[in-house]
Protein backbone atom coordinates (compact mmCIF):
# COMPACT_ATOMS: atom_id res chain seq x y z
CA UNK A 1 0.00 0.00 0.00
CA UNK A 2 1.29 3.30 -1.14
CA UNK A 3 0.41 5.86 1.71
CA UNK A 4 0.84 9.09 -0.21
CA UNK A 5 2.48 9.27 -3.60
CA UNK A 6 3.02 12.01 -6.20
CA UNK A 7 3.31 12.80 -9.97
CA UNK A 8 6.82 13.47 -10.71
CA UNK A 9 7.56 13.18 -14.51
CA UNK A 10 6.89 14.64 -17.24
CA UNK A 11 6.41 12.33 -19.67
CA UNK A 12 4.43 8.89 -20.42
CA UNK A 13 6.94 7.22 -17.14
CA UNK A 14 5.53 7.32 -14.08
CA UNK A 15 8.10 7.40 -10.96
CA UNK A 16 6.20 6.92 -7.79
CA UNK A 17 7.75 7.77 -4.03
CA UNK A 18 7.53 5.01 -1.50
CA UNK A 19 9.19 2.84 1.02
CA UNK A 20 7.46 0.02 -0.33
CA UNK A 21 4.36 -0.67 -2.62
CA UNK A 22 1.92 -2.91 -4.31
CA UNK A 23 0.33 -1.35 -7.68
CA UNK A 24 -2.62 -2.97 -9.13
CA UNK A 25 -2.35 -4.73 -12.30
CA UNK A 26 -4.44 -2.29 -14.31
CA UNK A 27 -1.83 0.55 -15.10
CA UNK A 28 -2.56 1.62 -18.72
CA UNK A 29 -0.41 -0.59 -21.45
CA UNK A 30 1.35 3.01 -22.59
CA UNK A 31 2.93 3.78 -19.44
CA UNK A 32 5.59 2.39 -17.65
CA UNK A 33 5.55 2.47 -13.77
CA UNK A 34 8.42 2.58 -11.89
CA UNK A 35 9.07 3.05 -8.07
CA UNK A 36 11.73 5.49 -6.42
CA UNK A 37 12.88 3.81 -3.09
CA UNK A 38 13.31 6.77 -0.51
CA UNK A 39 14.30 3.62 2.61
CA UNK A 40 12.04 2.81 5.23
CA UNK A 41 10.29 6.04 5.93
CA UNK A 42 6.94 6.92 4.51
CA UNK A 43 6.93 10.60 3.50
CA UNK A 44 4.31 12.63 3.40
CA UNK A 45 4.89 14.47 -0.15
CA UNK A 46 3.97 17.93 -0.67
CA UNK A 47 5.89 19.23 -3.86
CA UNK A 48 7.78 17.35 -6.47
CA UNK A 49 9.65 19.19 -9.17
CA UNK A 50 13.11 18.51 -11.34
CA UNK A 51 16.23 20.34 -12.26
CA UNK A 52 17.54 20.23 -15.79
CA UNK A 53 20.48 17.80 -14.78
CA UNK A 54 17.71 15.37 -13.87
CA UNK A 55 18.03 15.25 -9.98
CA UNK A 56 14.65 16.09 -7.58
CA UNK A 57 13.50 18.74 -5.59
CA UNK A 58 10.92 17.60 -2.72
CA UNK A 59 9.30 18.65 -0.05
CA UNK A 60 7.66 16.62 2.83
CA UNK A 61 6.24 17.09 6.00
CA UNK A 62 4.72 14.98 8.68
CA UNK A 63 2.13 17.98 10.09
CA UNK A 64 -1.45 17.76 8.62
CA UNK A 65 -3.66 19.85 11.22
CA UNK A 66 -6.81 21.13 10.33
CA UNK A 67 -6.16 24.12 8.50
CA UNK A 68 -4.49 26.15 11.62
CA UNK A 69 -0.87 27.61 10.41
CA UNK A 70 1.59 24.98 12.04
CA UNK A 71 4.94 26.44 14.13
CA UNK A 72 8.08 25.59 12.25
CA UNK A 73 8.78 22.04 11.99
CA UNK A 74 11.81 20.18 11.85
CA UNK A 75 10.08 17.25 9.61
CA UNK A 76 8.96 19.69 7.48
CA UNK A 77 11.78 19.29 4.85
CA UNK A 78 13.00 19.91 1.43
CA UNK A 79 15.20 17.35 -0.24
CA UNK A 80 17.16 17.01 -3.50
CA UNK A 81 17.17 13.23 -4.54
CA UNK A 82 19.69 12.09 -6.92
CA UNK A 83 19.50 9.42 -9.36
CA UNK A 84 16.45 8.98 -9.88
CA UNK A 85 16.96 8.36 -13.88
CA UNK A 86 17.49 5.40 -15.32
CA UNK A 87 17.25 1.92 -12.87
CA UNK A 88 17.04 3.35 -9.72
CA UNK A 89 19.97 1.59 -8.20
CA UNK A 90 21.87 4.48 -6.79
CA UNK A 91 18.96 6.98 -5.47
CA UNK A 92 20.09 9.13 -2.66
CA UNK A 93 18.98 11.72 -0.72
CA UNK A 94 19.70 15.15 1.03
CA UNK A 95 18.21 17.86 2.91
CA UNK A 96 18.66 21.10 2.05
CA UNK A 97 16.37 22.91 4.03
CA UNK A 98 14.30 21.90 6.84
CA UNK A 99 12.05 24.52 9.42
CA UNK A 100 9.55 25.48 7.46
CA UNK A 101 5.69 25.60 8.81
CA UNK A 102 4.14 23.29 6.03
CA UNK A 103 5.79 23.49 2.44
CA UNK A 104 3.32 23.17 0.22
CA UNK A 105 4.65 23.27 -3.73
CA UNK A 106 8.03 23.39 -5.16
CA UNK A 107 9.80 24.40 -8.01
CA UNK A 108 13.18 23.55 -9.57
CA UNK A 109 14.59 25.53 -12.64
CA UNK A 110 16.16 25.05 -15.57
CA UNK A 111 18.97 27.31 -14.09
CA UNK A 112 19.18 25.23 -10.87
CA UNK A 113 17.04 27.36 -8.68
CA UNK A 114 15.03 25.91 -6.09
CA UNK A 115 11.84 27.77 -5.09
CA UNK A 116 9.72 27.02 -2.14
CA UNK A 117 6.18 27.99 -1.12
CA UNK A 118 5.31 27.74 2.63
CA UNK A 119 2.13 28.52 4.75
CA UNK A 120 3.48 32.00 5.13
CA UNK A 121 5.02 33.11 1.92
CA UNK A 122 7.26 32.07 -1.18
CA UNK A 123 11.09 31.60 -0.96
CA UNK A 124 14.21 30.57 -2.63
CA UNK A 125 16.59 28.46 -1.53
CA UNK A 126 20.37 29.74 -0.99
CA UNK A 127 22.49 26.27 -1.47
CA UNK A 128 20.66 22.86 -2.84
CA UNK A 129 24.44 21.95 -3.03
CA UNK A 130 26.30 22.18 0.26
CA UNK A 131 23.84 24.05 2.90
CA UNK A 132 25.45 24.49 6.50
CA UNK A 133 22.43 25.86 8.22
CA UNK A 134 19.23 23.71 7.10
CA UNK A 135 16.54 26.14 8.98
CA UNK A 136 18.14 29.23 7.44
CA UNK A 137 18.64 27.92 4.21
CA UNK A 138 16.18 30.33 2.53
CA UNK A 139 15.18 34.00 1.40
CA UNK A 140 11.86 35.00 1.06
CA UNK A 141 10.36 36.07 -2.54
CA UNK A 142 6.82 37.31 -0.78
CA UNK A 143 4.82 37.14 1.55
CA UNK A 144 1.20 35.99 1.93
CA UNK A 145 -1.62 37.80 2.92
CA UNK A 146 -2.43 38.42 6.53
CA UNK A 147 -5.87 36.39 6.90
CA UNK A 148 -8.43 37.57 9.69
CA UNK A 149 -9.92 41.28 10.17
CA UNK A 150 -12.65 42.04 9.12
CA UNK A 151 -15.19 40.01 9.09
CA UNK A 152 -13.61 37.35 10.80
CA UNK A 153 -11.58 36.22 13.82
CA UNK A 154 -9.43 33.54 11.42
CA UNK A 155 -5.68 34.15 12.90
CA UNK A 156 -2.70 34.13 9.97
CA UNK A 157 -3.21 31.43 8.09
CA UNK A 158 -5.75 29.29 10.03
CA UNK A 159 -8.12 29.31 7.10
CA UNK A 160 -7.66 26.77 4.66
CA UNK A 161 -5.31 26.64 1.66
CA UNK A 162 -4.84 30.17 1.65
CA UNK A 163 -1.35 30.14 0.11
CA UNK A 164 -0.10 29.13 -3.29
CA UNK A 165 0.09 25.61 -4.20
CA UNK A 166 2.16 23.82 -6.54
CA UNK A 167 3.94 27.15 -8.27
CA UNK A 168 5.46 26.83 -11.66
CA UNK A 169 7.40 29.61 -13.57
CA UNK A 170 6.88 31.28 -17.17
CA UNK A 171 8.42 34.07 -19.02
CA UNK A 172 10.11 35.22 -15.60
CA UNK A 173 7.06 35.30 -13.59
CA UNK A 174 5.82 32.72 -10.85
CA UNK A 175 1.98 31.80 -11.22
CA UNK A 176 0.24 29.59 -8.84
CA UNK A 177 -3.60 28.99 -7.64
CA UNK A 178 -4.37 30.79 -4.05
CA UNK A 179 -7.62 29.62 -2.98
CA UNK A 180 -10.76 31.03 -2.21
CA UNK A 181 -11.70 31.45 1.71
CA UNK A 182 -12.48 28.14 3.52
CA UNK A 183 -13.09 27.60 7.39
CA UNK A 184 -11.61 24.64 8.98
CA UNK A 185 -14.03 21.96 8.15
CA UNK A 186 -14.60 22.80 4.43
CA UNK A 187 -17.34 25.33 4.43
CA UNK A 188 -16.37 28.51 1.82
CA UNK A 189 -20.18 30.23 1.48
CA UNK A 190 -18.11 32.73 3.98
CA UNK A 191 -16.71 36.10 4.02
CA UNK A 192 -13.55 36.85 2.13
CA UNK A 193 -10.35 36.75 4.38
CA UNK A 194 -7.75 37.64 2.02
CA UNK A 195 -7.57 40.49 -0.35
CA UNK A 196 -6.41 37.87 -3.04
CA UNK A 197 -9.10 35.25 -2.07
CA UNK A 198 -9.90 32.92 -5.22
CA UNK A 199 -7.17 34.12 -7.48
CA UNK A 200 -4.95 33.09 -9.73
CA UNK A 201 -2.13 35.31 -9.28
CA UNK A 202 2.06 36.37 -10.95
CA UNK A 203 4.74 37.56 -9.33
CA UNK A 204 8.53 38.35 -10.12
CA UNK A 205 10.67 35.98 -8.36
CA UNK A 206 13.70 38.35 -8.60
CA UNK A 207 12.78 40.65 -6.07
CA UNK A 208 12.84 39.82 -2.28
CA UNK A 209 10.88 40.60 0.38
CA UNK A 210 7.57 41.44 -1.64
CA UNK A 211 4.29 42.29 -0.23
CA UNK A 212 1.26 39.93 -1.29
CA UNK A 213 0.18 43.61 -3.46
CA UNK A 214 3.20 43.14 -5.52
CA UNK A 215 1.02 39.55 -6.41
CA UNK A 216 -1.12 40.35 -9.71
CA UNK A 217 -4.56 38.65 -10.24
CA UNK A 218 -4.65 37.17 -13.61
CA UNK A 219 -8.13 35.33 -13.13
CA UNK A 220 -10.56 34.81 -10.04
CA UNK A 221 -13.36 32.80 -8.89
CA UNK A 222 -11.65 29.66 -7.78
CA UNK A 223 -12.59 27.76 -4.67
CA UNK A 224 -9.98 25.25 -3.55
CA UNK A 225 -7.20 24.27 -6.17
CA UNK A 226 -4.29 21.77 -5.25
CA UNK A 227 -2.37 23.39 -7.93
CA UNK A 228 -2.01 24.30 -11.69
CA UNK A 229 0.51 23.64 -14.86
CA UNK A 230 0.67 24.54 -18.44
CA UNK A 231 1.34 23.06 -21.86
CA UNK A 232 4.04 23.48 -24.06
CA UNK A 233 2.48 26.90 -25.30
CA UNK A 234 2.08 28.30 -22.43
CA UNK A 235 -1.77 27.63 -21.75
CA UNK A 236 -2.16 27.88 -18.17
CA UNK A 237 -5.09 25.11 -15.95
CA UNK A 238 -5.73 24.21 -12.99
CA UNK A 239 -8.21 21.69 -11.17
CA UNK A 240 -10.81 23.08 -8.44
CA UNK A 241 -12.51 20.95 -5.68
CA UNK A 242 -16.23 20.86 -5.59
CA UNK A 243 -17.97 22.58 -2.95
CA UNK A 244 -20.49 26.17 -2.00
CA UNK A 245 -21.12 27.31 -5.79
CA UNK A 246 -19.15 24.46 -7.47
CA UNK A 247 -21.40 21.50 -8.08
CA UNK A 248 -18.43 19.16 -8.90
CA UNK A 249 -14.76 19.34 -9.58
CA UNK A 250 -13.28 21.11 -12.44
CA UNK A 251 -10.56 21.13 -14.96
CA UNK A 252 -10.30 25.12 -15.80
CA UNK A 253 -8.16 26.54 -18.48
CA UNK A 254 -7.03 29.83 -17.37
CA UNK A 255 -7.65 33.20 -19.76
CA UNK A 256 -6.93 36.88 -18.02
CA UNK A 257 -10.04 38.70 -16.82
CA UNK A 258 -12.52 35.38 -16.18
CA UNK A 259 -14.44 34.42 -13.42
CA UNK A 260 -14.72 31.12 -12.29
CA UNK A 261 -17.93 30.49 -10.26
CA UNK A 262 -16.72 30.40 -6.72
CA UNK A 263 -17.98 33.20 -4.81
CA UNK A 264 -17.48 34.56 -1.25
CA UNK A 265 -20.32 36.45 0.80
CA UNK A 266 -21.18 39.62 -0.07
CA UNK A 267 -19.21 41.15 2.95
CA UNK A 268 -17.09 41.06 1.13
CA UNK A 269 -17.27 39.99 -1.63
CA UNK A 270 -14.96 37.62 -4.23
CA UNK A 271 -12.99 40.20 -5.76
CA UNK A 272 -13.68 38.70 -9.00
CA UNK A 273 -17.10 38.08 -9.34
CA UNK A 274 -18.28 41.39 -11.60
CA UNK A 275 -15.53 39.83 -14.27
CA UNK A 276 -17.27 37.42 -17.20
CA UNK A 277 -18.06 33.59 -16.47
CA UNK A 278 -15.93 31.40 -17.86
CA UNK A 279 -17.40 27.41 -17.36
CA UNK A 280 -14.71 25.07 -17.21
CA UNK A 281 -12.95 23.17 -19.78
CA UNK A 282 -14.14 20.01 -18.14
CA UNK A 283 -16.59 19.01 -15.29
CA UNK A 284 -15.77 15.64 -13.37
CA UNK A 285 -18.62 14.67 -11.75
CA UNK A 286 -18.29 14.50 -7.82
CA UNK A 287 -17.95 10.99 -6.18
CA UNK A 288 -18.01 9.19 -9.31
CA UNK A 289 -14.75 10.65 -11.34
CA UNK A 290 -12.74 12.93 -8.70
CA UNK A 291 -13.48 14.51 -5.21
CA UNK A 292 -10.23 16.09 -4.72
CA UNK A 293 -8.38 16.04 -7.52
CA UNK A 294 -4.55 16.95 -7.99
CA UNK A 295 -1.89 19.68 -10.02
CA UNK A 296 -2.75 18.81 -13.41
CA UNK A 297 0.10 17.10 -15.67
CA UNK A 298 0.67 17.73 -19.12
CA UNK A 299 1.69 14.84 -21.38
CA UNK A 300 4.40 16.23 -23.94
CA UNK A 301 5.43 12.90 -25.33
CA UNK A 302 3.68 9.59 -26.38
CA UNK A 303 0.89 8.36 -27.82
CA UNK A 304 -1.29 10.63 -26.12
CA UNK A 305 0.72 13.80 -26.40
CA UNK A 306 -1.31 16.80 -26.02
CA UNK A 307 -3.62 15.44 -23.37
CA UNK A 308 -3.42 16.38 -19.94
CA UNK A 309 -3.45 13.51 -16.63
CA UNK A 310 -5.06 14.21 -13.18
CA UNK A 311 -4.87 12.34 -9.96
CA UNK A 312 -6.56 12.80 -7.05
CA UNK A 313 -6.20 13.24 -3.12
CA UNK A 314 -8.52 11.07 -2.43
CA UNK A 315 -8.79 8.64 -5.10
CA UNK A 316 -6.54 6.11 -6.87
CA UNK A 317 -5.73 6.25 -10.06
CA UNK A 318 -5.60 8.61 -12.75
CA UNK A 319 -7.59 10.46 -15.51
CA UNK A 320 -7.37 11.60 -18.90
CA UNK A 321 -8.41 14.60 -19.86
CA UNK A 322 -8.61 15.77 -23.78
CA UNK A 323 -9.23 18.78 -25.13
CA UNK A 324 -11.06 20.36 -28.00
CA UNK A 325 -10.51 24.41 -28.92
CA UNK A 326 -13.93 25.56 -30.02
CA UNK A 327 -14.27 27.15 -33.39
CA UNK A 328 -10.24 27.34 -33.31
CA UNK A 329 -10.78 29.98 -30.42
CA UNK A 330 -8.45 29.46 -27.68
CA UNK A 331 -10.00 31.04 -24.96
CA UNK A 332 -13.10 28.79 -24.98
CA UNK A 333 -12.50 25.01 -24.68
CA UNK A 334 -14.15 21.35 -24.25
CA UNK A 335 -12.48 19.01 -22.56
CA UNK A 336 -13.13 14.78 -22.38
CA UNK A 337 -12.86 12.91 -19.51
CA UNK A 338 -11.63 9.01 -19.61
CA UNK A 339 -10.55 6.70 -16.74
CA UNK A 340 -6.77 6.57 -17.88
CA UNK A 341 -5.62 4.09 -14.67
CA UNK A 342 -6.98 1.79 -12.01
């Protein structure tokens, strides 16, 4: 039994992370599966993401909560894994950085930078080489909004998944999903407790110590992503969890200036909700496709290049997802769902 694993390739391979694991039988005929021993620890993974030389960046963490913002933690770690191309036989592992509250999304880049987003804010690591001081191994990019007044008595942080999952970086700028406001327990038909509540937002990575207002919102509405990706042409989705105004998950392609359907209270208000609807590319219908589902993975290679895969938190397996550009127009788009996995 796999007790959390994680899409970490880019291509029609599959690496999962375990200590050990049984995988069903069904695993579709054009992938190949293979399994990334990490010893006799199960991890709980929280960001995956690659340098160009081929070795990992990921984070883990052993603190789950209920939505409060978590002290530091010392098991709340980012790694780089080596050799984990090819057969697997010499995979090791480092940390780089440890301390952090509850690392939620990494990102490696082509130019060996490793970027880190936490409860609190967005940083880059100093050294994935050599670090001498794990819990200071870091600079922060920006910081996250300061959830709570007015309207509510949420302290920093305590409402759920307001931060920036699963970041990924294009022409220079960061973009990642920040979700709309949630209350420990899932309810969102609440009051707004972030200015950037719902958003899909960009930021410059170059310059430290940002305020969330140095953050622009590229598209609102969105209730509670685990993340987003884009294609080869830079077409930007993510995937939305059903809940108050979203009747079932979602697999939304992003275009500047949309709403997506997930609204606050009206004191206040979404920020976005006077912008134009946008439905999504693709509904998957709650309880029988996805109930939570994952960052979104875009298949670049093999026989079904083009499409896009999407796991789930709370559900094996994983789904296909093809799309179809109506009328040639690429801000409007239909997207098929198919069981891709067991």
């Amino acid at each position: 039994m796999v007790k959390r694993h994680a899409r970490i390739a880019a291509g029609i391979t599959f690496l999962a992370l375990s200590a050990w694991a049984e995988f069903p039988d069904n695993i579709n005929p054009a992938v190949t599966l293979k399994v990334i021993p990490l010893g006799a620890t199960q991890l709980g993974v929280m960001g995956v993401s690659f340098f160009a030389d081929g070795r990992m960046l990921l984070t883990t963490t052993d603190f789950m909560g209920g939505g409060e913002m978590p002290a530091p933690q010392a098991n709340s770690v980012a790694w780089i894994v080596s050799g984990v191309q090819g057969d697997l036989t010499n995979v090791t592992m480092k940390k780089v950085a440890n301390m952090f509250k509850q690392p939620v999304g990494a990102f490696a880049t082509p130019d060996n930078k490793a970027y880190i987003s936490d409860r609190d804010g967005f940083y880059e690591l100093q050294n994935v080489d050599n670090p001498t001081d794990l819990a200071g191994n870091r600079k922060k990019v920006i910081d996250y909004p300061l959830q709570g007044a007015p309207n509510t008595n949420f302290t920093h942080g305590s409402t759920w998944h307001q931060f920036c999952f699963t970041p990924f970086l294009y022409k220079g700028r960061i973009y990642a999903t920040y979700s709309g406001s949630i209350q420990p327990g899932g309810p969102s038909a609440t009051p707004a407790t972030s200015p950037l509540s719902g958003s899909f937002v960009s930021f410059d990575p170059t310059i430290y110590g940002q305020a969330y207002t140095a953050m622009d919102k590229v598209a609102g509405g969105l209730r509670s992503p685990n993340g987003a990706n884009m294609d080869t042409d830079g077409n930007m989705y993510y995937a939305d969890n059903q809940g108050a105004y979203v009747p079932s998950s979602t697999f939304i392609h992003v275009v500047k200036g949309f709403f997506y359907g997930h609204k606050q209270t009206d004191n206040p208000a979404n920020w976005a909700e006077s912008m134009p609807y946008e439905p999504p590319t693709a509904w998957l219908p709650h309880g029988r496709v996805r109930k939570s589902p994952s960052q979104p993975l875009y298949l670049d290679r093999g026989f079904y290049r083009g499409d896009w895969l999407l796991g789930d938190v709370n559900d094996p397996g994983l789904l296909r997802i093809g799309i179809d550009r109506a009328d040639g127009n690429n801000d409007h788009q239909n997207g098929a769902v198919f069981f891709f996995t067991g």
